[in-house]
Protein backbone atom coordinates (compact mmCIF):
# COMPACT_ATOMS: atom_id res chain seq x y z
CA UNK A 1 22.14 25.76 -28.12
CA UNK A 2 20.10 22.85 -28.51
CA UNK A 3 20.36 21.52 -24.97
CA UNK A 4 19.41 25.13 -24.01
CA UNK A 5 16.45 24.72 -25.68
CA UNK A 6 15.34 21.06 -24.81
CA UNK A 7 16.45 22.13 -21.24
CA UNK A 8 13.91 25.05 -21.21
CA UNK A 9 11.44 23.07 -22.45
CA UNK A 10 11.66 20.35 -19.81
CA UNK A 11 11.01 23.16 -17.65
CA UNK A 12 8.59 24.88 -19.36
CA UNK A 13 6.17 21.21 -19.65
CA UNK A 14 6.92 20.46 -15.92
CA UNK A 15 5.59 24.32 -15.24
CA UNK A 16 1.93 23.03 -16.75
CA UNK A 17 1.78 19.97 -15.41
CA UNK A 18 2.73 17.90 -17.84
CA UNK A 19 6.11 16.52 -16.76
CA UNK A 20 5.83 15.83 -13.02
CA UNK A 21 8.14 14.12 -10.69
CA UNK A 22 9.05 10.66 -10.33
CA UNK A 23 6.26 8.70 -8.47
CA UNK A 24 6.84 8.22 -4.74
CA UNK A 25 7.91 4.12 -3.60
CA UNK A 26 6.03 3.86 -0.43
CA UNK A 27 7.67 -0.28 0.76
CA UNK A 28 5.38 -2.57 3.03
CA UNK A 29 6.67 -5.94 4.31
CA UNK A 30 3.93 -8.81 4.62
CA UNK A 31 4.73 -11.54 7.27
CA UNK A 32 1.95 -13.54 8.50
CA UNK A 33 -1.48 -11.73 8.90
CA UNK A 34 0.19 -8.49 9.12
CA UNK A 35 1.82 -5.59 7.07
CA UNK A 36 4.53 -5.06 9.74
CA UNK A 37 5.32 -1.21 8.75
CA UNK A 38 1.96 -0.33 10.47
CA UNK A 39 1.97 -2.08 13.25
CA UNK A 40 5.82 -1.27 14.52
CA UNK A 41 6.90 -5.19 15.21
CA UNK A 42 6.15 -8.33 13.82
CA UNK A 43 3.95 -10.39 15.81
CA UNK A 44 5.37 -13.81 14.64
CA UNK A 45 2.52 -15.30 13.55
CA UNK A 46 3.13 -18.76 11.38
CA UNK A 47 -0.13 -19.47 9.47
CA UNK A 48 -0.26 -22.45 7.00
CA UNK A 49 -3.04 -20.87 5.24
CA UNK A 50 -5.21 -18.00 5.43
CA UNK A 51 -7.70 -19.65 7.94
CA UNK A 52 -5.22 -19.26 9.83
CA UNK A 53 -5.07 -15.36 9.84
CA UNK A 54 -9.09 -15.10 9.97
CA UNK A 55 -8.88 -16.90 13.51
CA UNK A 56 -5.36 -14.99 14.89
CA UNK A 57 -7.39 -11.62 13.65
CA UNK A 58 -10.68 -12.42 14.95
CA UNK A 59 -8.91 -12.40 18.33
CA UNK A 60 -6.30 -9.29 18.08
CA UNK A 61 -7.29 -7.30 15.52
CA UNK A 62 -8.87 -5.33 17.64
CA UNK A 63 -6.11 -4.02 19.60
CA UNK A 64 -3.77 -4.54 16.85
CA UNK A 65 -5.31 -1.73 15.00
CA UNK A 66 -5.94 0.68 18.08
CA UNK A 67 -2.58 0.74 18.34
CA UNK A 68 -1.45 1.06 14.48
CA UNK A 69 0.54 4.03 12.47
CA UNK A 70 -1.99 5.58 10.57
CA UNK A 71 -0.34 6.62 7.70
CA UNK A 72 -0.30 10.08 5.94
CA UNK A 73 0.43 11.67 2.75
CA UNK A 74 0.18 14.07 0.24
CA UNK A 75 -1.83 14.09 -2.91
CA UNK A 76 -0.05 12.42 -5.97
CA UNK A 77 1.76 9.78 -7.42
CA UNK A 78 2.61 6.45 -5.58
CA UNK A 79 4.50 3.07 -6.08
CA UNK A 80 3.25 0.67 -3.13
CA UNK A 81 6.07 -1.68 -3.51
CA UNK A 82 4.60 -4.76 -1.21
CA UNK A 83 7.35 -7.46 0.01
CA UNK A 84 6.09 -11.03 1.18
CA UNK A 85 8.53 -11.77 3.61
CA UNK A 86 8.04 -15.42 4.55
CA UNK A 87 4.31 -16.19 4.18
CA UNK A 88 4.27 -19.54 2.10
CA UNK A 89 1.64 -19.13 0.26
CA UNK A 90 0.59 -16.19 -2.19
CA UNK A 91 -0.34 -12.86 -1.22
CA UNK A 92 -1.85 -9.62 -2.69
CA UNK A 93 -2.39 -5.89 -1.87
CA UNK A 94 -5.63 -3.51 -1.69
CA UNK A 95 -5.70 -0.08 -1.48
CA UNK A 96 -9.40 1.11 -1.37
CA UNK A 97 -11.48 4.22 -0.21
CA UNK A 98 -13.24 3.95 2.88
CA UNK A 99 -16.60 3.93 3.47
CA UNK A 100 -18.99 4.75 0.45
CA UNK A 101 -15.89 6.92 -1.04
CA UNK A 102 -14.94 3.67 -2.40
CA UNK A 103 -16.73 4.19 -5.08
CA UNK A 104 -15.09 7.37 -6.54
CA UNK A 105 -11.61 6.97 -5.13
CA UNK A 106 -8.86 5.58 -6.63
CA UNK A 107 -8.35 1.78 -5.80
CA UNK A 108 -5.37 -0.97 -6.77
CA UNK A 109 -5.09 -4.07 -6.25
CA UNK A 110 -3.68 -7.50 -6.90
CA UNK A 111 -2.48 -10.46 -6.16
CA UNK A 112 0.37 -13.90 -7.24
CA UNK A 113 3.14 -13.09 -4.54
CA UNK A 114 4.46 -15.87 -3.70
CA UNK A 115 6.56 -16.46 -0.83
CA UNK A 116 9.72 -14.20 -1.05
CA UNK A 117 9.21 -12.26 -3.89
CA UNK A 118 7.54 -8.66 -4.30
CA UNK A 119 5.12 -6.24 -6.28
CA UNK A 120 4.60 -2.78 -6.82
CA UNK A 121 1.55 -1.05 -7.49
CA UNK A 122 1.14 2.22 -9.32
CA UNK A 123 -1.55 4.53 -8.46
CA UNK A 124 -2.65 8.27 -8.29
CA UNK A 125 -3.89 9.07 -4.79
CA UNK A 126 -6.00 12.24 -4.27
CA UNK A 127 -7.42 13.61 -1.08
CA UNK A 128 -9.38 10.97 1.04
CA UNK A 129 -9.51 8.27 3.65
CA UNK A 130 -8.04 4.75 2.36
CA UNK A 131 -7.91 1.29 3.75
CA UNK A 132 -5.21 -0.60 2.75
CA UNK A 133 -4.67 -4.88 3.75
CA UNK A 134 -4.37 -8.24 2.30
CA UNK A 135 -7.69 -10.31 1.44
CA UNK A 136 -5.11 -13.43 0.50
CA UNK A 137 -3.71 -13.52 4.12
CA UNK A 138 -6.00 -11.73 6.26
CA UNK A 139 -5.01 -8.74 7.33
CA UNK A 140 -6.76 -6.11 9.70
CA UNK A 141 -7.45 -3.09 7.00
CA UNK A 142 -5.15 -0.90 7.99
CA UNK A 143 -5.83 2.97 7.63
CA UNK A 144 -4.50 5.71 5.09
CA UNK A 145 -5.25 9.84 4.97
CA UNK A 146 -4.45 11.95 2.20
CA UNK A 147 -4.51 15.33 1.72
């Protein structure tokens, strides 16, 4: 009988809102000066350090990013779990609004991945235009919608 009851009100607390679902893991691989999920192929770019990037972007970002997966998703909860593949030196993530939404929507960041290793970062997204790159290696800001 008990179970019943805990059982109904699982359901009952998911019904208003306040049990939801698990968040959504959303994975992006860093390699040099690039998250390689939006840009369909790793460009095999070696930088030492992230001068580097700034002069391999100021030349290709360009047509990198006319070319890019703009990615799409729903309203809701999010795990951006960010992978540095085999940059050797330490990386971060921002997620941002674009434009002068920045300033009301939500916004993540961080940074201390070193070569190798990964991070995830937990936000709520709600309905907007994002940017999303790396400040630690340059990265062209790549774009995100959601509705």
């Amino acid at each position: 009988m008990w179970k019943y009851l805990v059982g109904m009100m699982v359901i009952f607390l998911a019904d208003v809102g306040l049990v939801g679902a698990a968040p959504t893991i959303i994975e992006f691989t860093q390699t040099g000066c690039q998250f390689i999920e939006p840009e369909n192929q790793d460009y095999g770019y070696k930088p030492k350090n992230s001068s580097d990037c700034k002069h391999i972007n100021a030349s290709t970002q360009e047509k990198r990013l006319a070319v890019s997966q703009v990615r799409r998703l729903q309203a809701g909860d999010y795990i951006f779990r960010v992978h540095n593949r085999d940059v050797p030196y330490d990386l971060g993530f921002w997620l941002r609004g674009q434009g002068f939404r920045r300033l009301t929507l939500p916004s993540v960041s961080g940074g201390g991945m070193g070569q190798g290793e990964s991070k995830d970062y937990s936000i709520h997204l709600t309905a907007g235009s994002y940017y999303y790159s790396c400040p630690l290696n340059p990265t062209p800001s790549y774009t995100l919608i959601v509705k």
